[in-house]
C-alpha atoms as a PDB file:
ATOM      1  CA  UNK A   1      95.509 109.681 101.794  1.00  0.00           C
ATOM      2  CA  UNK A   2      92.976 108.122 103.739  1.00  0.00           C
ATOM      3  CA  UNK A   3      93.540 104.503 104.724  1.00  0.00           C
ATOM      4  CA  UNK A   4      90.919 103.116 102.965  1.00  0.00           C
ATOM      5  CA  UNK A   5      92.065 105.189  99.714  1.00  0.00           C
ATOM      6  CA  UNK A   6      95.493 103.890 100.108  1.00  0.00           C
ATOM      7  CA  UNK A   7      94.194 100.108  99.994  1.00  0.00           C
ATOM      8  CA  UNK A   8      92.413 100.965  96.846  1.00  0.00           C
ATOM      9  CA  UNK A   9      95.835 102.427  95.848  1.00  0.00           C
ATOM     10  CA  UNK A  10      97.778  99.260  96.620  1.00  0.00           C
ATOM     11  CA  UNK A  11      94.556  96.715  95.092  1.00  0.00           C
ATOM     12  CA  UNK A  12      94.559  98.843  91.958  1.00  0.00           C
ATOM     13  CA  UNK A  13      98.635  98.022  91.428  1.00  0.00           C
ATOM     14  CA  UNK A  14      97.660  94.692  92.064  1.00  0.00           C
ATOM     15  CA  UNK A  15      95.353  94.504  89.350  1.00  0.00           C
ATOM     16  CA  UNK A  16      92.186  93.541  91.464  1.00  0.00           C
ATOM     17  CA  UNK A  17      89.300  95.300  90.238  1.00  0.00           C
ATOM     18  CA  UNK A  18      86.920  96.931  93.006  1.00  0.00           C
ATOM     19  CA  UNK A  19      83.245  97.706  92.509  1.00  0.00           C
ATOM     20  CA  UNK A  20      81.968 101.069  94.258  1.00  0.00           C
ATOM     21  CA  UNK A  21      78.884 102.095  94.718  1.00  0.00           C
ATOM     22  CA  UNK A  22      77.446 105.278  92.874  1.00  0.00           C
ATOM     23  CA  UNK A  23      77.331 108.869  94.346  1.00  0.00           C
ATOM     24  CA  UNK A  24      79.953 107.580  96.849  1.00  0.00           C
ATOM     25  CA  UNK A  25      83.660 109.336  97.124  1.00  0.00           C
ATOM     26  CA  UNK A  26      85.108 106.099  98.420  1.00  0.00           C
ATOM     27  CA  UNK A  27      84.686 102.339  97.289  1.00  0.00           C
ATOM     28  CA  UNK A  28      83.554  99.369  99.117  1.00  0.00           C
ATOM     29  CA  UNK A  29      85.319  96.161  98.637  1.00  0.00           C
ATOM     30  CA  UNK A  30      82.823  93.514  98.171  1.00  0.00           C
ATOM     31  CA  UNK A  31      84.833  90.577  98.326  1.00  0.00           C
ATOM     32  CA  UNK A  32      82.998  87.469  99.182  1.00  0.00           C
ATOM     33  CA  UNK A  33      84.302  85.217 102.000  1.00  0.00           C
ATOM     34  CA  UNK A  34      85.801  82.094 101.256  1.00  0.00           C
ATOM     35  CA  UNK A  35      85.569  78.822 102.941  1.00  0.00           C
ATOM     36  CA  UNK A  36      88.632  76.949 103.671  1.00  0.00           C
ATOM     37  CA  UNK A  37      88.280  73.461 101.403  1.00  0.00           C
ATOM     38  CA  UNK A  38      88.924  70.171 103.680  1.00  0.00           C
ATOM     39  CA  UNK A  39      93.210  69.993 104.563  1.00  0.00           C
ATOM     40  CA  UNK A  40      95.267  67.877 102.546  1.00  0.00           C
ATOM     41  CA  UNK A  41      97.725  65.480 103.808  1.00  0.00           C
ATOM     42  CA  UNK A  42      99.803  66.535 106.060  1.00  0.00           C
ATOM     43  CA  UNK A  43     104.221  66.924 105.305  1.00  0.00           C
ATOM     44  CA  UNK A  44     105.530  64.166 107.471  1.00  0.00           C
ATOM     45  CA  UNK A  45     108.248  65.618 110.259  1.00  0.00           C
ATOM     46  CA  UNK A  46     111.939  65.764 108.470  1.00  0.00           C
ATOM     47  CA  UNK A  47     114.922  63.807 109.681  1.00  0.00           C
ATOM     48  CA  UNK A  48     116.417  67.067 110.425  1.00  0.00           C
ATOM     49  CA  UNK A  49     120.009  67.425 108.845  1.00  0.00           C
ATOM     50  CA  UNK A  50     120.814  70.144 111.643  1.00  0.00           C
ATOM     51  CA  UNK A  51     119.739  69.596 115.305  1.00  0.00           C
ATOM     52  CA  UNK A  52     118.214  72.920 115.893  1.00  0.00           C
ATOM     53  CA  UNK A  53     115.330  71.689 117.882  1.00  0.00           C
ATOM     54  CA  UNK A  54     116.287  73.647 121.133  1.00  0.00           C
ATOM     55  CA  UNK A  55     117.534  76.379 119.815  1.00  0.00           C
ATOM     56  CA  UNK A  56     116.257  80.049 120.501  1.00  0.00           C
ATOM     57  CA  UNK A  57     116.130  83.207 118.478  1.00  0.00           C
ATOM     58  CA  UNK A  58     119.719  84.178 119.087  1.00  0.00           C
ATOM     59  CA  UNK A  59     121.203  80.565 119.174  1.00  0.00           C
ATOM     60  CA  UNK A  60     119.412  80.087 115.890  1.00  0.00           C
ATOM     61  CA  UNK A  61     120.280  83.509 114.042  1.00  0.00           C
ATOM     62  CA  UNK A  62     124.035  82.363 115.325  1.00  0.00           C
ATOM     63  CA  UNK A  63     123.681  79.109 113.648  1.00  0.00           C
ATOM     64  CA  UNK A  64     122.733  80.162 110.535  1.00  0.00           C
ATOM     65  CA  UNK A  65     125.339  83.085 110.053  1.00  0.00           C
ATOM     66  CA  UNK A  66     128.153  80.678 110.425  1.00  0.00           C
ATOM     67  CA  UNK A  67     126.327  77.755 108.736  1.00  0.00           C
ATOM     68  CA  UNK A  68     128.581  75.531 106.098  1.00  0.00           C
ATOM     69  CA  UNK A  69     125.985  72.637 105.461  1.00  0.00           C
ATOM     70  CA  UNK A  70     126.116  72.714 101.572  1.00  0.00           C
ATOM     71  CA  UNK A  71     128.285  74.458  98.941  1.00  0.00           C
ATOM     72  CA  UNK A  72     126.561  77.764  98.956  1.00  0.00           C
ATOM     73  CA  UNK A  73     128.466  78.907 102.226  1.00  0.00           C
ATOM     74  CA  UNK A  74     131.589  79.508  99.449  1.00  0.00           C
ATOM     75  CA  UNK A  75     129.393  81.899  97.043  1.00  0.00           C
ATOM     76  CA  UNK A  76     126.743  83.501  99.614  1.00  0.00           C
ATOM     77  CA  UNK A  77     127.977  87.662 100.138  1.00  0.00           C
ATOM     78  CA  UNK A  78     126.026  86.748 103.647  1.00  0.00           C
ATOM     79  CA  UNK A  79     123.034  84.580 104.887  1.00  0.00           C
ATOM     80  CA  UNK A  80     119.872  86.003 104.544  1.00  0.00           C
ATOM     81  CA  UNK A  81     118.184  84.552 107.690  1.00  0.00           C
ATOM     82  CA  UNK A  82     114.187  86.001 107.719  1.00  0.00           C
ATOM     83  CA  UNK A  83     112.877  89.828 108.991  1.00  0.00           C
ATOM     84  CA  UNK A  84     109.500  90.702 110.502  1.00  0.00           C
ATOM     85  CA  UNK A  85     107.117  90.161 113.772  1.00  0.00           C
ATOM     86  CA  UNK A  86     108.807  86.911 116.069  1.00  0.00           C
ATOM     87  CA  UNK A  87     105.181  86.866 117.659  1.00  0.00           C
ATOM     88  CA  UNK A  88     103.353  87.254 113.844  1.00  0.00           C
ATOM     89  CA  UNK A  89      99.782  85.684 112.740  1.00  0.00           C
ATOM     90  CA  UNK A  90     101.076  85.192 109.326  1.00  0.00           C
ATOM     91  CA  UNK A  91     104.666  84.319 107.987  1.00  0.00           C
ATOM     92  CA  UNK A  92     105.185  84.795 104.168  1.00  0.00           C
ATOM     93  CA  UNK A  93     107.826  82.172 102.965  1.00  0.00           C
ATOM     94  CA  UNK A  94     109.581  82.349  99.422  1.00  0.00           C
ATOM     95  CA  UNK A  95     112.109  80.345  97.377  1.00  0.00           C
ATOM     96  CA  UNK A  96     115.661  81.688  98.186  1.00  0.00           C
ATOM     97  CA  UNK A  97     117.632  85.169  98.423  1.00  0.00           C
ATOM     98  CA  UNK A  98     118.298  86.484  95.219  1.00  0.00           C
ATOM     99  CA  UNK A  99     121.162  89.359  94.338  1.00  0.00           C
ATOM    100  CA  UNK A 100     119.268  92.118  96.283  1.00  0.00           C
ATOM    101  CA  UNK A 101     118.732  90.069  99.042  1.00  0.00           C
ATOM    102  CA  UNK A 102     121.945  88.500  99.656  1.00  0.00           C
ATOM    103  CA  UNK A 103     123.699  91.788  99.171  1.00  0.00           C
ATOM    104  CA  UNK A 104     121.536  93.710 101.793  1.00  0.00           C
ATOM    105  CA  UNK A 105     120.914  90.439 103.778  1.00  0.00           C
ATOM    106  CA  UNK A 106     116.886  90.723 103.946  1.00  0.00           C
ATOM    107  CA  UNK A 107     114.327  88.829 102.086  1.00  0.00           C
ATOM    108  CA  UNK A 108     112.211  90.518  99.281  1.00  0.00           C
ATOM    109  CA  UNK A 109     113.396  93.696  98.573  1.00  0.00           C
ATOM    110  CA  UNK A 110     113.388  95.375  95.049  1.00  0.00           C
ATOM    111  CA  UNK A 111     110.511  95.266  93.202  1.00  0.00           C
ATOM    112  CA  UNK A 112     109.397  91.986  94.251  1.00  0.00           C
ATOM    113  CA  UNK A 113     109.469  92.936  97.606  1.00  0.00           C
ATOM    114  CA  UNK A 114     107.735  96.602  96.854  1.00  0.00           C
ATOM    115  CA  UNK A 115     105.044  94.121  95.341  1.00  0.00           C
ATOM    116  CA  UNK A 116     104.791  92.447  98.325  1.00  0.00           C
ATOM    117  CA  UNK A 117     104.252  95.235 100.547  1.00  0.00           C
ATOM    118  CA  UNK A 118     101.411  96.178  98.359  1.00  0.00           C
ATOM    119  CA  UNK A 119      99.546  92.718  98.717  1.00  0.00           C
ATOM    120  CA  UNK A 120     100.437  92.952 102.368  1.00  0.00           C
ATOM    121  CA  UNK A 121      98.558  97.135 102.963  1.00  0.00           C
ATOM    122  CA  UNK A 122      96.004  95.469 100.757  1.00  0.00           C
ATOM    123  CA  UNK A 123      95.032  92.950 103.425  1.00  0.00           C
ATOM    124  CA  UNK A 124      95.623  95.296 106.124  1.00  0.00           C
ATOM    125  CA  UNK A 125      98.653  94.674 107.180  1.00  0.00           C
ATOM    126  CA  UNK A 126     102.442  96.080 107.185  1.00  0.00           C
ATOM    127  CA  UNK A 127     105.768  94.178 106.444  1.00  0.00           C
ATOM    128  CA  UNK A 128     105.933  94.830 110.595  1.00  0.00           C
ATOM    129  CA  UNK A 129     103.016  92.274 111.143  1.00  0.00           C
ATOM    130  CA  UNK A 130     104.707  89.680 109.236  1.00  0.00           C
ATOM    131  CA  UNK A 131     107.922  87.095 109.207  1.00  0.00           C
ATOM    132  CA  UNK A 132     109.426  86.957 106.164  1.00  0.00           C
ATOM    133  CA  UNK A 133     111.837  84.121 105.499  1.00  0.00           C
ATOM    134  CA  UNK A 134     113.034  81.532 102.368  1.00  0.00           C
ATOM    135  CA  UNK A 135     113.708  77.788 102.027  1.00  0.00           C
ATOM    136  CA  UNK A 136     117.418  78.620 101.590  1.00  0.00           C
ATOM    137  CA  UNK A 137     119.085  80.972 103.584  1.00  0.00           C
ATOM    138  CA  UNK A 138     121.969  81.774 101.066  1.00  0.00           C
ATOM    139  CA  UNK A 139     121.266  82.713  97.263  1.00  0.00           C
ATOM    140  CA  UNK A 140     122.040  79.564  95.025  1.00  0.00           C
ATOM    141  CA  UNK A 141     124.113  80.922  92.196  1.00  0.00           C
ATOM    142  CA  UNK A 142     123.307  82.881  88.669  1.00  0.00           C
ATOM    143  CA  UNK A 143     119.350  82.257  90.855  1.00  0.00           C
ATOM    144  CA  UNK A 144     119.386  78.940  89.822  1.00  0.00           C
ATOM    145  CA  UNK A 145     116.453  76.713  91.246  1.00  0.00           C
ATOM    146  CA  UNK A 146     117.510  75.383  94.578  1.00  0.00           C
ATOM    147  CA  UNK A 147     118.482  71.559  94.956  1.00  0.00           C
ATOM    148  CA  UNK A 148     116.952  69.149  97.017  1.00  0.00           C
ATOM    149  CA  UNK A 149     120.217  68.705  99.108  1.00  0.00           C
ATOM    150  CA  UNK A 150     120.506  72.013 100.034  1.00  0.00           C
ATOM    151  CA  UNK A 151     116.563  72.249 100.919  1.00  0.00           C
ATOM    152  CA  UNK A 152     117.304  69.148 102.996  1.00  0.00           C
ATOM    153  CA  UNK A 153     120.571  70.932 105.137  1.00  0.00           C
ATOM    154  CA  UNK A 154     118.655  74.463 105.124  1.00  0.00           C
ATOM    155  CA  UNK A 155     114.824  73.454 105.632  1.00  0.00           C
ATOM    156  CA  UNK A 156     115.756  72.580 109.746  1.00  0.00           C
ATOM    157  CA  UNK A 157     116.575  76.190 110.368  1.00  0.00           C
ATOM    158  CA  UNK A 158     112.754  76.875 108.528  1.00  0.00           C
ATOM    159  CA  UNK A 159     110.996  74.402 110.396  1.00  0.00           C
ATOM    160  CA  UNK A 160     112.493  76.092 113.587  1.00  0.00           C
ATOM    161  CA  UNK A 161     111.345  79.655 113.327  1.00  0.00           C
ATOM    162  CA  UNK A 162     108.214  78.714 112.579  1.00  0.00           C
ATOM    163  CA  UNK A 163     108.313  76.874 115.656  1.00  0.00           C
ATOM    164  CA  UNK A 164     109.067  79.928 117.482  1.00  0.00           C
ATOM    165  CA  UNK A 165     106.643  82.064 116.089  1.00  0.00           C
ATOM    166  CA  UNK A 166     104.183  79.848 115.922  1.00  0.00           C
ATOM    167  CA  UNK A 167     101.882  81.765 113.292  1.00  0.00           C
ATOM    168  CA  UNK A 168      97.874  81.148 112.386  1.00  0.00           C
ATOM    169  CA  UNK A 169      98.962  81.145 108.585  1.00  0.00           C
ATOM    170  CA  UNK A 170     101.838  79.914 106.396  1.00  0.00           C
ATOM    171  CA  UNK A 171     101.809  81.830 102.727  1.00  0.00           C
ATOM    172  CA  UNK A 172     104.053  80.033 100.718  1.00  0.00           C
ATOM    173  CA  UNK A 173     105.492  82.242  97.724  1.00  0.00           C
ATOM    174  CA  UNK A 174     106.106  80.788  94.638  1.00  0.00           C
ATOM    175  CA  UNK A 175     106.342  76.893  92.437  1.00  0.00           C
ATOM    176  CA  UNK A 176     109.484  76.670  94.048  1.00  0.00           C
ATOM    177  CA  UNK A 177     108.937  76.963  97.531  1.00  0.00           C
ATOM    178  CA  UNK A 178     105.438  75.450  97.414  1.00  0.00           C
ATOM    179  CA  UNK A 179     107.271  71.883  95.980  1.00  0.00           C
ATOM    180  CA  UNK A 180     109.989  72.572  98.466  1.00  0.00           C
ATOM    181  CA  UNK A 181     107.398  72.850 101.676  1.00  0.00           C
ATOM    182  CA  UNK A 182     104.498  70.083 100.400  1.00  0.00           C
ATOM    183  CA  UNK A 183     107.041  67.827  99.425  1.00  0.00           C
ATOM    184  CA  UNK A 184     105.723  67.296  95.663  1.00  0.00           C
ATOM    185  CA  UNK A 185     105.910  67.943  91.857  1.00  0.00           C
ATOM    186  CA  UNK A 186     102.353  69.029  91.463  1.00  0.00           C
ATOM    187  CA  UNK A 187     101.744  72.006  89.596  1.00  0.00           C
ATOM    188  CA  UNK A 188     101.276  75.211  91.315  1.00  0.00           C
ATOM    189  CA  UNK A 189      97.854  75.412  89.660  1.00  0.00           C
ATOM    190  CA  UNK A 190      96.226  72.756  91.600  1.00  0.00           C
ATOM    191  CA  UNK A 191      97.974  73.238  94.735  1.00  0.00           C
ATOM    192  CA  UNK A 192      96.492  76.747  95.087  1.00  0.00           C
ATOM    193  CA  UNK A 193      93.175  77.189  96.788  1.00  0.00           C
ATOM    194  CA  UNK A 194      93.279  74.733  99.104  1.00  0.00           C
ATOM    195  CA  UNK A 195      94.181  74.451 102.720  1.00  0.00           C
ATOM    196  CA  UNK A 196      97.292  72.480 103.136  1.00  0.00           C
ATOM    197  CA  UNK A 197      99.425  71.545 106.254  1.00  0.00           C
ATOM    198  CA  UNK A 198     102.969  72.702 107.287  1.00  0.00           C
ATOM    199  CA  UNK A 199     104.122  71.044 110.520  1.00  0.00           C
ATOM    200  CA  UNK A 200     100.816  71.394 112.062  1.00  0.00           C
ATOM    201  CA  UNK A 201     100.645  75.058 110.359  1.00  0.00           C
ATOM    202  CA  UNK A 202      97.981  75.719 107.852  1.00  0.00           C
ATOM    203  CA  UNK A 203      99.658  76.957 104.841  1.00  0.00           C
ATOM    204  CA  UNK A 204      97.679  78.060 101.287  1.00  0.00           C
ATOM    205  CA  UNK A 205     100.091  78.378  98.128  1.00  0.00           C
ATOM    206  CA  UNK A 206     100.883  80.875  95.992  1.00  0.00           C
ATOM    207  CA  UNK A 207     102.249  83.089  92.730  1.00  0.00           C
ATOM    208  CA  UNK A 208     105.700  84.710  93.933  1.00  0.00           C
ATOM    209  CA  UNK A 209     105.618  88.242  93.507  1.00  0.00           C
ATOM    210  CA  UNK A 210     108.405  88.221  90.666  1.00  0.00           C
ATOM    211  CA  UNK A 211     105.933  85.983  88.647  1.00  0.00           C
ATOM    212  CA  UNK A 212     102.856  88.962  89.480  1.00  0.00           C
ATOM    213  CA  UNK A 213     105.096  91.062  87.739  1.00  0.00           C
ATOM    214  CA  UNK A 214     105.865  89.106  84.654  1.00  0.00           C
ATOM    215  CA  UNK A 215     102.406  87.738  84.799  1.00  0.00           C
ATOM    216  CA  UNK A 216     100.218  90.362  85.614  1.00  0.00           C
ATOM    217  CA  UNK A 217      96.857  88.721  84.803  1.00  0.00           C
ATOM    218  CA  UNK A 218      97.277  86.501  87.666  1.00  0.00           C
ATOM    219  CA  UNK A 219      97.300  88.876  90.590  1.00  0.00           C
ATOM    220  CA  UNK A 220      93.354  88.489  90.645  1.00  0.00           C
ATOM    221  CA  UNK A 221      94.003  84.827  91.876  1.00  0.00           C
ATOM    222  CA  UNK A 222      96.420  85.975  93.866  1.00  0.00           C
ATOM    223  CA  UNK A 223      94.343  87.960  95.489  1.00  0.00           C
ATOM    224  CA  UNK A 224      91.925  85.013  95.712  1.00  0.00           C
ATOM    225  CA  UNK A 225      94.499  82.989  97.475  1.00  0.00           C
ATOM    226  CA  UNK A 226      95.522  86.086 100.028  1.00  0.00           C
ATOM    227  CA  UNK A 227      91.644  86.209 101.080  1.00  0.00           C
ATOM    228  CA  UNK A 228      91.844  82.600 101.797  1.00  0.00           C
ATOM    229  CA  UNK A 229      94.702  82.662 103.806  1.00  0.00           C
ATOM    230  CA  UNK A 230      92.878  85.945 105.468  1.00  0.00           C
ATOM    231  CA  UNK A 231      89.745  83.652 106.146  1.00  0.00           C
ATOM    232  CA  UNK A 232      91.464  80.931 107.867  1.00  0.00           C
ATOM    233  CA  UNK A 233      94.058  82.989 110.085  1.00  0.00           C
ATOM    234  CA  UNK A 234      90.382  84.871 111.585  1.00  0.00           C
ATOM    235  CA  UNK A 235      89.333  81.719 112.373  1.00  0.00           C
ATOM    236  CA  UNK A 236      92.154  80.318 114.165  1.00  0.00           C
END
């Protein structure tokens, strides 16, 4: 399968509908670029929880492993601590590990995570290119919704990779970790679209790929939201 046939593969799971021209074997994606709106306000710097400011790679990954900051050391199987690129353009943030995850000890996997790759080949890139990480580091039981204590003792360890990798782009994944990042209750509707800031990180919210596929009328906004971020990581 040719490459670009395989992106047309991956944009027709997604739902995203692609016009092509007649008496042509291949289609052309048309997709008009998008201007990045004017940045919100930016997330003030946290009073860290965890001093982790000096920390590199393997101090950090240490840290983490062995970390008993709130009550989900006692349930975790094992910390799931981020996977991908240390040097990438664009890191891909989501809520918290769920069963998959903190069994096999990597973010997104399952279908989710299949979904994600397919969002990721549409764009051009591979789940090499990227970091991959969550809010939480350990799966909150029965996949309850994270609380803002343990955002607060986990979000240091965050903040610090991106330091490290110091990407062009910041996808946030999901209501969850788009309230958890921005610091507010506003729907994930109206936070979407828009350029917002992350530490000094552009960062552009949106649907988590479990939504997509409960939801899948919305991967055309999705889409819309990927092609943003796309926009604004050429142009840094």
């Amino acid at each position: 399968m040719t490459d670009n046939r395989a992106k047309l593969h991956y944009l027709d799971a997604m739902g995203i509908q692609v016009w092509q021209r007649r008496h042509s074997p291949e289609a052309t994606m048309t997709l008009a670029s998008q201007s990045a709106p004017a940045p919100t306000a930016s997330v003030p710097p946290l009073e860290t929880a965890i001093d982790v400011t000096e920390m590199d790679w393997q101090a950090l990954t240490t840290a983490v492993s062995g970390c008993q900051g709130c009550g989900l050391h006692t349930t975790r199987t094992q910390t799931v601590f981020g996977v991908g690129n240390r040097q990438a353009r664009w890191v891909f943030v989501g809520e918290a590990p769920g069963a998959d995850e903190d069994r096999q000890g990597e973010p997104f996997v399952g279908r989710a995570g299949q979904l994600l790759n397919a969002m990721l080949f549409a764009l051009g890139l591979a789940r090499e290119d990227v970091y991959i990480a969550n809010v939480l580091k350990c799966r909150p039981p029965e996949n309850r919704d994270p609380r803002p204590e343990e955002v607060e003792q986990c979000e240091p360890y965050l903040i610090r990779q991106i330091e490290l990798i110091q990407p062009a782009i910041i996808v946030a994944l999901g209501r969850h970790a788009v309230h958890s990042l921005l610091k507010t209750d506003q729907a994930l509707g109206k936070l979407r679209g828009t350029r917002h800031d992350y530490h000094g990180i552009p960062l552009i919210a949106t649907y988590h790929p479990a939504y997509l596929l409960r939801s899948p009328g919305e991967k055309a906004r999705a889409w819309e939201d990927l092609k943003l971020a796309q926009s604004i990581a050429a142009a840094s």
